[in-house]
PDB file of N, CA and C in Angstrom:
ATOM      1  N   UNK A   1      23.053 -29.924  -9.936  1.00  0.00           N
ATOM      2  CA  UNK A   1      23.930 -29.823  -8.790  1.00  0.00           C
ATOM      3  C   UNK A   1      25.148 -30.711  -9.016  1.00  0.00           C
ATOM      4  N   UNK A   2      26.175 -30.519  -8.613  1.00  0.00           N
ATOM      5  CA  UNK A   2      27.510 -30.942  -8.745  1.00  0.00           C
ATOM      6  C   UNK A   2      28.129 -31.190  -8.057  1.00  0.00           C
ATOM      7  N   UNK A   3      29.082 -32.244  -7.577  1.00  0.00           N
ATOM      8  CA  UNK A   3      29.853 -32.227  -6.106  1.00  0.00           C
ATOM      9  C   UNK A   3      31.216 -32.203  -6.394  1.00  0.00           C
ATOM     10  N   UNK A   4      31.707 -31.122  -5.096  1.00  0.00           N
ATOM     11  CA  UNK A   4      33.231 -31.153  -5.391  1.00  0.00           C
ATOM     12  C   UNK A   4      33.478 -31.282  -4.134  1.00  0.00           C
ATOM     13  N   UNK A   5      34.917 -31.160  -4.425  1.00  0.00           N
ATOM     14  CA  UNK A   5      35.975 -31.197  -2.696  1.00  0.00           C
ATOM     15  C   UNK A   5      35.469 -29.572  -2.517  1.00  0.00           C
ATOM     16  N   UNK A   6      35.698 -30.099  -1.030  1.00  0.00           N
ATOM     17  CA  UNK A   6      35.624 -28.256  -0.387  1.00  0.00           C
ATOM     18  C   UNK A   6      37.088 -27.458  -1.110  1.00  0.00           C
ATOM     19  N   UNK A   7      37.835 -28.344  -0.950  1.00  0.00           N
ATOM     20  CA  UNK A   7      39.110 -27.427  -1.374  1.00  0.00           C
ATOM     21  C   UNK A   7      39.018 -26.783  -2.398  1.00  0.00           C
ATOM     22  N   UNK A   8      38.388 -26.885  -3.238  1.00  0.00           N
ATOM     23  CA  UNK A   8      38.213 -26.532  -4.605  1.00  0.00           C
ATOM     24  C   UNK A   8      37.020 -25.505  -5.222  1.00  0.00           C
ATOM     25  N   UNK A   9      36.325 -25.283  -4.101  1.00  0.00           N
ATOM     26  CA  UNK A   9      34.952 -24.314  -3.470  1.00  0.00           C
ATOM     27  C   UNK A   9      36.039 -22.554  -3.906  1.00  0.00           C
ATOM     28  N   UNK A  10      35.022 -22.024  -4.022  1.00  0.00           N
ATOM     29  CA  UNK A  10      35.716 -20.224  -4.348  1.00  0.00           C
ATOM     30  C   UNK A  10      35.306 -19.495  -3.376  1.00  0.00           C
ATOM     31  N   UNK A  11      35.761 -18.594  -3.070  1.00  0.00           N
ATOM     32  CA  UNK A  11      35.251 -17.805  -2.090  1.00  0.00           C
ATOM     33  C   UNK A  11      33.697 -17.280  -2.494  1.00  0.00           C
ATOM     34  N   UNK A  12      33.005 -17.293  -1.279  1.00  0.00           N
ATOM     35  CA  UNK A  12      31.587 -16.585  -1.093  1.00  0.00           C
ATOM     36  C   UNK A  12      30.561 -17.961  -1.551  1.00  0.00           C
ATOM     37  N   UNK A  13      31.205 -18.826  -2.153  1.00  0.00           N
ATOM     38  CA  UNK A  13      30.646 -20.239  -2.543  1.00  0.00           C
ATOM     39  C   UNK A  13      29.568 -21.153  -1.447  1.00  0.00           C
ATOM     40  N   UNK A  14      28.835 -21.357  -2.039  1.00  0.00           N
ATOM     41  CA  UNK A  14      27.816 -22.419  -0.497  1.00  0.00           C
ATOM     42  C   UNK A  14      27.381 -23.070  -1.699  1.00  0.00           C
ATOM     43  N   UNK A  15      27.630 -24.631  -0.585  1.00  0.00           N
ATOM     44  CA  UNK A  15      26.943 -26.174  -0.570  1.00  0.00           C
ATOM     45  C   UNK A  15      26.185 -26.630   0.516  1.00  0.00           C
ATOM     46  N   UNK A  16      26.355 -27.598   0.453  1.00  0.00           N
ATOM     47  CA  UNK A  16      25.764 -28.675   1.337  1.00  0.00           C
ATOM     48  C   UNK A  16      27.070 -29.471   1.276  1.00  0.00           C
ATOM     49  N   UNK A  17      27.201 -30.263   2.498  1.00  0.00           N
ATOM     50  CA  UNK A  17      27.695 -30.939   2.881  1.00  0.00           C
ATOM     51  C   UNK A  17      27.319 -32.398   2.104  1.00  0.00           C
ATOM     52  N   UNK A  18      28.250 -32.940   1.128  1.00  0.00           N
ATOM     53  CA  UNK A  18      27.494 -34.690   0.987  1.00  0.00           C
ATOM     54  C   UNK A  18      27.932 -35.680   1.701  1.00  0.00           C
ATOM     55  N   UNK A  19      29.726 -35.470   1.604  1.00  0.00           N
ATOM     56  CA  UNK A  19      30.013 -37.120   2.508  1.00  0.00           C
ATOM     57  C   UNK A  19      31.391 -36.042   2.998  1.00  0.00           C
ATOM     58  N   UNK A  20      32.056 -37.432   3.929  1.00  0.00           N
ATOM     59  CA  UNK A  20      33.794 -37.074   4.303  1.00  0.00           C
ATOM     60  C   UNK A  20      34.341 -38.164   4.307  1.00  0.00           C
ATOM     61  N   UNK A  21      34.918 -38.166   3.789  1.00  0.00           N
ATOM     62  CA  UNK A  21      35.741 -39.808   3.062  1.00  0.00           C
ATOM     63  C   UNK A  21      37.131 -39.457   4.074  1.00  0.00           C
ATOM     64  N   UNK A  22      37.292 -39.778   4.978  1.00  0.00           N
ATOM     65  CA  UNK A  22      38.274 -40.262   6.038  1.00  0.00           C
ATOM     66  C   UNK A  22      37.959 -40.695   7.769  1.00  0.00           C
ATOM     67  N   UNK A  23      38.468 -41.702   7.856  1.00  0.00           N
ATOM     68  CA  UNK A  23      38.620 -41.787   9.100  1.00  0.00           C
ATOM     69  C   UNK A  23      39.393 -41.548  10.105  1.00  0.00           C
ATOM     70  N   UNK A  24      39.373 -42.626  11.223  1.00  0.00           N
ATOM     71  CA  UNK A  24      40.459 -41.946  12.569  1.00  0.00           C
ATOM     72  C   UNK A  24      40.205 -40.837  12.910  1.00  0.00           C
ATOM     73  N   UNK A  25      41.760 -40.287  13.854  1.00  0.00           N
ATOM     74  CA  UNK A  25      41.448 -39.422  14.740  1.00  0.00           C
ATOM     75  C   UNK A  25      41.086 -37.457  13.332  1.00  0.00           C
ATOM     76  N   UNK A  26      41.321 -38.002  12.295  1.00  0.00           N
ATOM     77  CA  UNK A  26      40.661 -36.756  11.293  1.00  0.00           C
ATOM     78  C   UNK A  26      39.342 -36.472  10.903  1.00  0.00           C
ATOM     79  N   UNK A  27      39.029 -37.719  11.035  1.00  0.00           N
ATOM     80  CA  UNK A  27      37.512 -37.878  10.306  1.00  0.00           C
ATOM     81  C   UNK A  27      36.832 -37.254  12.090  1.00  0.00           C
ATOM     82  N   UNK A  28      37.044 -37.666  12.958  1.00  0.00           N
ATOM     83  CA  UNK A  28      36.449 -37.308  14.233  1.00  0.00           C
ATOM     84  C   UNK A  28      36.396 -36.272  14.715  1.00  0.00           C
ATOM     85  N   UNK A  29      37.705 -35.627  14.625  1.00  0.00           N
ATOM     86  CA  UNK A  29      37.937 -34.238  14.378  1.00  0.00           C
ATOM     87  C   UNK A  29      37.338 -33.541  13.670  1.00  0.00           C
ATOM     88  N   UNK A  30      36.997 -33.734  12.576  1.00  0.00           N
ATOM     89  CA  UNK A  30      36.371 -32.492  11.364  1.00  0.00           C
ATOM     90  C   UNK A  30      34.416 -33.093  12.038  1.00  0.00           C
ATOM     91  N   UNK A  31      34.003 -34.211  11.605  1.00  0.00           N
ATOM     92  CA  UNK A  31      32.816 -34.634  12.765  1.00  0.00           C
ATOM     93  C   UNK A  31      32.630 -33.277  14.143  1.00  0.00           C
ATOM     94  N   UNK A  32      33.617 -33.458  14.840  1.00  0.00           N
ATOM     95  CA  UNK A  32      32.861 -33.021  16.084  1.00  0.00           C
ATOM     96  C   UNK A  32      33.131 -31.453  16.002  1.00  0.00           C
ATOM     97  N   UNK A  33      33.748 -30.507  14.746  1.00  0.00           N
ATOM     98  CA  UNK A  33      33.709 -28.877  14.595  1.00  0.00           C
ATOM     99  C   UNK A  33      32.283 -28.639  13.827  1.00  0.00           C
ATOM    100  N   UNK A  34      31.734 -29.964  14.240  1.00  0.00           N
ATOM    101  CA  UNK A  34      30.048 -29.725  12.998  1.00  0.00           C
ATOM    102  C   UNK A  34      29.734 -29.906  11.721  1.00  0.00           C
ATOM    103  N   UNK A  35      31.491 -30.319  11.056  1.00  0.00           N
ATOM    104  CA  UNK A  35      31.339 -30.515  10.209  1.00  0.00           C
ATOM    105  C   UNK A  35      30.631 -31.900   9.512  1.00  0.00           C
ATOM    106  N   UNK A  36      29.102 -32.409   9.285  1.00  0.00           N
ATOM    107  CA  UNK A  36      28.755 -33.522   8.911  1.00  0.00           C
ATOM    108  C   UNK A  36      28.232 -33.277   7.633  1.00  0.00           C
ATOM    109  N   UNK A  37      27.357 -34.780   6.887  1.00  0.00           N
ATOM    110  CA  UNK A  37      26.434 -34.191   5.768  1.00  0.00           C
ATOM    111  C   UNK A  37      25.511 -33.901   6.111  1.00  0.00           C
ATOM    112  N   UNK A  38      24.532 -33.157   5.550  1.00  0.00           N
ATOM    113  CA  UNK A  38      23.318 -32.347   5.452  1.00  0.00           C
ATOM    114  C   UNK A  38      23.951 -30.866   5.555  1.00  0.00           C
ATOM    115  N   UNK A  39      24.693 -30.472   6.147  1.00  0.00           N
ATOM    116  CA  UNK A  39      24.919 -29.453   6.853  1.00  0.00           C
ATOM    117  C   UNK A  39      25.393 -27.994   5.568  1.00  0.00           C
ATOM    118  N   UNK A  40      24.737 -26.653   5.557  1.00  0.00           N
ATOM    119  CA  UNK A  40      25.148 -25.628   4.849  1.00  0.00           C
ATOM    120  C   UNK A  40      26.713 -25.326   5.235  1.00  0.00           C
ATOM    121  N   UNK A  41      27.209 -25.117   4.144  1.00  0.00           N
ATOM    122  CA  UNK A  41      28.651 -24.998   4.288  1.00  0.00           C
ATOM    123  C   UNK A  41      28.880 -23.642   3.190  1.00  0.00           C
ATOM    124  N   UNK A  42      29.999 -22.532   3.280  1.00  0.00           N
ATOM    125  CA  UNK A  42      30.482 -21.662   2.609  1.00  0.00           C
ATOM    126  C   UNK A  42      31.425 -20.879   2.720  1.00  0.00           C
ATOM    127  N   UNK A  43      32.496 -20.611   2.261  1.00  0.00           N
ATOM    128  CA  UNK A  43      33.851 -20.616   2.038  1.00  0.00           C
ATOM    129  C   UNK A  43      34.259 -18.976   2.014  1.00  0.00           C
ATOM    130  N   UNK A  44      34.284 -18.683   3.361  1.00  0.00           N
ATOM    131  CA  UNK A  44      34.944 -17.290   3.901  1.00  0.00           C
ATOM    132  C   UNK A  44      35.892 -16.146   3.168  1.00  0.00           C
ATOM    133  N   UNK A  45      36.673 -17.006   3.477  1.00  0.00           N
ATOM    134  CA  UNK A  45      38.051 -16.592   3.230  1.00  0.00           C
ATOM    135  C   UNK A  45      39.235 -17.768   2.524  1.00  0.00           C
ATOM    136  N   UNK A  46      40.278 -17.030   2.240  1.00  0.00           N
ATOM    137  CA  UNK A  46      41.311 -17.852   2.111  1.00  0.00           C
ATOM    138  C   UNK A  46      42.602 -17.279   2.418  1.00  0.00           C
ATOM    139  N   UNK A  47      43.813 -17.855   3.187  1.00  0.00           N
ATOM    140  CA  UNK A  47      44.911 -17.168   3.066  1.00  0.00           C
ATOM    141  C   UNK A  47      45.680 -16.715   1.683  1.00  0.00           C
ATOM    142  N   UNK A  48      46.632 -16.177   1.591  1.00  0.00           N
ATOM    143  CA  UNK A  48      47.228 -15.640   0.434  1.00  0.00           C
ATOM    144  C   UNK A  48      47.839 -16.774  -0.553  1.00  0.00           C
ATOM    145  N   UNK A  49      48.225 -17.684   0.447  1.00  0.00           N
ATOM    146  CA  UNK A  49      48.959 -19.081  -0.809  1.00  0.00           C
ATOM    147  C   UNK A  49      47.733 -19.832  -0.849  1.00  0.00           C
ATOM    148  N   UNK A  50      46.123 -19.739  -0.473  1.00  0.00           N
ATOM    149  CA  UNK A  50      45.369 -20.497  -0.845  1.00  0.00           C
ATOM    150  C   UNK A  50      45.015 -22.076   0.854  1.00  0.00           C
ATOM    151  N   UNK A  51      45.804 -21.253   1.307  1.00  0.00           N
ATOM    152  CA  UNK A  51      45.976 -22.324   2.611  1.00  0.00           C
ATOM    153  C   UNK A  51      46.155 -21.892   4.416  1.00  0.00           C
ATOM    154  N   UNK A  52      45.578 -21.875   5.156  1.00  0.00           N
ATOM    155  CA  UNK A  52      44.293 -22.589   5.470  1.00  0.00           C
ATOM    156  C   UNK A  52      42.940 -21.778   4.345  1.00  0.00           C
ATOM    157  N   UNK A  53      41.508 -22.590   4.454  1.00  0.00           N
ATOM    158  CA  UNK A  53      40.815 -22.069   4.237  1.00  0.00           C
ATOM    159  C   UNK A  53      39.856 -21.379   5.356  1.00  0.00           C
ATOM    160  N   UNK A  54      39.061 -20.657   5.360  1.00  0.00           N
ATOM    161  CA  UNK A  54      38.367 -20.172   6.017  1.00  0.00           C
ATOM    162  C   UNK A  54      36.731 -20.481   5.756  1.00  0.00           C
ATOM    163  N   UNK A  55      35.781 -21.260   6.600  1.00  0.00           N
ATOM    164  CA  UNK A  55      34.430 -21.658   6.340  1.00  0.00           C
ATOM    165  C   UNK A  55      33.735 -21.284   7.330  1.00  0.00           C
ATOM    166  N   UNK A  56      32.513 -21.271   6.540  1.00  0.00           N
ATOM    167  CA  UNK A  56      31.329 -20.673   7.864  1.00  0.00           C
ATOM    168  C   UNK A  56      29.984 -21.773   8.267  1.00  0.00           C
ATOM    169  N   UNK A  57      30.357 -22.795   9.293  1.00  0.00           N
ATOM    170  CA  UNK A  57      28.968 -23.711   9.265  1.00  0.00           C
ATOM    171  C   UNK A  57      28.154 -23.503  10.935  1.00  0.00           C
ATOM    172  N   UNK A  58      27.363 -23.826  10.675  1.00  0.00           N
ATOM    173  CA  UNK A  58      26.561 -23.354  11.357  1.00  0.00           C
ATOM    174  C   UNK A  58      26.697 -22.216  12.255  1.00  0.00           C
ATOM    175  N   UNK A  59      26.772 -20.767  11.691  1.00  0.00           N
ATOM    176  CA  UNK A  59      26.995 -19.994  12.135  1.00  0.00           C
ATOM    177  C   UNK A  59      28.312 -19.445  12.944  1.00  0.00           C
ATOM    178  N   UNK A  60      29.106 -20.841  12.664  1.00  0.00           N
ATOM    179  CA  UNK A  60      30.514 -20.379  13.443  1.00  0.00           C
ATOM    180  C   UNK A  60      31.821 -20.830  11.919  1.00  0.00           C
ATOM    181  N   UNK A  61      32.593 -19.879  12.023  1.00  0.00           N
ATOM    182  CA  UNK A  61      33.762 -19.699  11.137  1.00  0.00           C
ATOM    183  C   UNK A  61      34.661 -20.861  11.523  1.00  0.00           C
ATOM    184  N   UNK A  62      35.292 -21.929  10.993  1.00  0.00           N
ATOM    185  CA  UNK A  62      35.966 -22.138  11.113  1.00  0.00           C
ATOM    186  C   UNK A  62      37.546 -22.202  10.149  1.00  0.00           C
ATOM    187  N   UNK A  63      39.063 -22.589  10.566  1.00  0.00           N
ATOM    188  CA  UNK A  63      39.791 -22.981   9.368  1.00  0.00           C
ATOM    189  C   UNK A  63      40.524 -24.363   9.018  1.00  0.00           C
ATOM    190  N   UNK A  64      40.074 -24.467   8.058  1.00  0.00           N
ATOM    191  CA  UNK A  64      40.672 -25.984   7.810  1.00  0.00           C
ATOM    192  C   UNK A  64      42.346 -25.993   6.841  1.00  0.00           C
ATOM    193  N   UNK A  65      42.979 -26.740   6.573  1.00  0.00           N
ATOM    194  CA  UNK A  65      43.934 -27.114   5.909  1.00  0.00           C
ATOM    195  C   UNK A  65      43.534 -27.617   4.780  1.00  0.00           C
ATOM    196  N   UNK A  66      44.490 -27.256   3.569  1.00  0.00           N
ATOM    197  CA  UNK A  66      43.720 -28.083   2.319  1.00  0.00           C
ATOM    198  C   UNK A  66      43.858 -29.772   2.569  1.00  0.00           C
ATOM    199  N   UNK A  67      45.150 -30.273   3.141  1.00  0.00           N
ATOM    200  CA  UNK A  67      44.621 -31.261   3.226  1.00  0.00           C
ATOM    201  C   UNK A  67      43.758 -31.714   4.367  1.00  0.00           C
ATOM    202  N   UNK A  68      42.922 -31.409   4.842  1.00  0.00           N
ATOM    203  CA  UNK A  68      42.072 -31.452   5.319  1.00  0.00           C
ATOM    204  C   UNK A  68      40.414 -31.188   4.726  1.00  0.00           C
ATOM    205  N   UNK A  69      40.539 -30.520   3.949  1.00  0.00           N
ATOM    206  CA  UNK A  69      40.107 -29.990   3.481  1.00  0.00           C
ATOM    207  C   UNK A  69      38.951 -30.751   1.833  1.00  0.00           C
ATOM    208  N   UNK A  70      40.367 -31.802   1.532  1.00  0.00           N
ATOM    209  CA  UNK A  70      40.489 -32.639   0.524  1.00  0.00           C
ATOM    210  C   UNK A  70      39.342 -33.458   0.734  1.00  0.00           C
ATOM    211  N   UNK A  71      38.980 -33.922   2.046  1.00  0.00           N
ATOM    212  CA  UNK A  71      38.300 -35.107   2.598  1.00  0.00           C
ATOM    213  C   UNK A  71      36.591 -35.047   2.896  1.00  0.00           C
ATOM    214  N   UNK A  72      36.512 -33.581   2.740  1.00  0.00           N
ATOM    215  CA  UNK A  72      35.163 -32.926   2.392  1.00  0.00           C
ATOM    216  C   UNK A  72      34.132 -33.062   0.898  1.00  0.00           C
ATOM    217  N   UNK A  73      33.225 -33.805   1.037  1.00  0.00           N
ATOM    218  CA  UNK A  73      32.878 -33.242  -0.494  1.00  0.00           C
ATOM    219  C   UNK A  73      31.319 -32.371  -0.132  1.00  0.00           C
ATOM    220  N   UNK A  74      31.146 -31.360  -0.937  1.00  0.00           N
ATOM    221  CA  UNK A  74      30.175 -30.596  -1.290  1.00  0.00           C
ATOM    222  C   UNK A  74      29.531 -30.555  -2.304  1.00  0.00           C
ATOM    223  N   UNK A  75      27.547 -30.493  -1.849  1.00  0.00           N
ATOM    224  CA  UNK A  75      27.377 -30.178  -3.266  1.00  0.00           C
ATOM    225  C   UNK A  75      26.729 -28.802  -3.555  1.00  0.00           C
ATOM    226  N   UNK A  76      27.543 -28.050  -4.812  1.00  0.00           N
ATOM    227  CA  UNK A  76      26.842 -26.872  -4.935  1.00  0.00           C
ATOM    228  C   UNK A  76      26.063 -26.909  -6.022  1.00  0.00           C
ATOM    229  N   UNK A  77      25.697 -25.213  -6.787  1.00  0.00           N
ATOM    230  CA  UNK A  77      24.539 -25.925  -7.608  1.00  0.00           C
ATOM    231  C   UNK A  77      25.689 -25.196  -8.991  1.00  0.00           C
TER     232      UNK A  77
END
């Protein structure tokens, strides 16, 4: 198993959630859309320049910004 940034995840891709290396009002933000560790994570969609992304966690889609995005790490296998 291997860990990367979410940003860097391919489409149809699933991890796990390992850490989120930011705080403040971002880190709280991405926290309270469900995004924590333990959690199954996998990578929807993407817009055409690669930005927002599109993810699916716990059963609800959400989209993040790459930089936002950056602050995610996953591990897939």
């Amino acid at each position: 198993m291997v860990t990367i940034r979410l940003r860097n995840m391919t489409k149809n891709q699933k991890g796990t959630i390992k850490s989120i290396d930011v705080a403040g009002e971002l880190g709280r933000r991405i926290r309270e859309m469900g995004i924590v560790p333990g959690t199954e994570i996998s990578v929807c969609g993407r817009a055409p320049l690669y930005d927002p992304v599109a993810v699916k966690v716990m059963e609800v889609i959400l989209t993040l910004r790459n930089n936002e995005a950056d602050h995610i790490f996953v591990t897939v296998d």
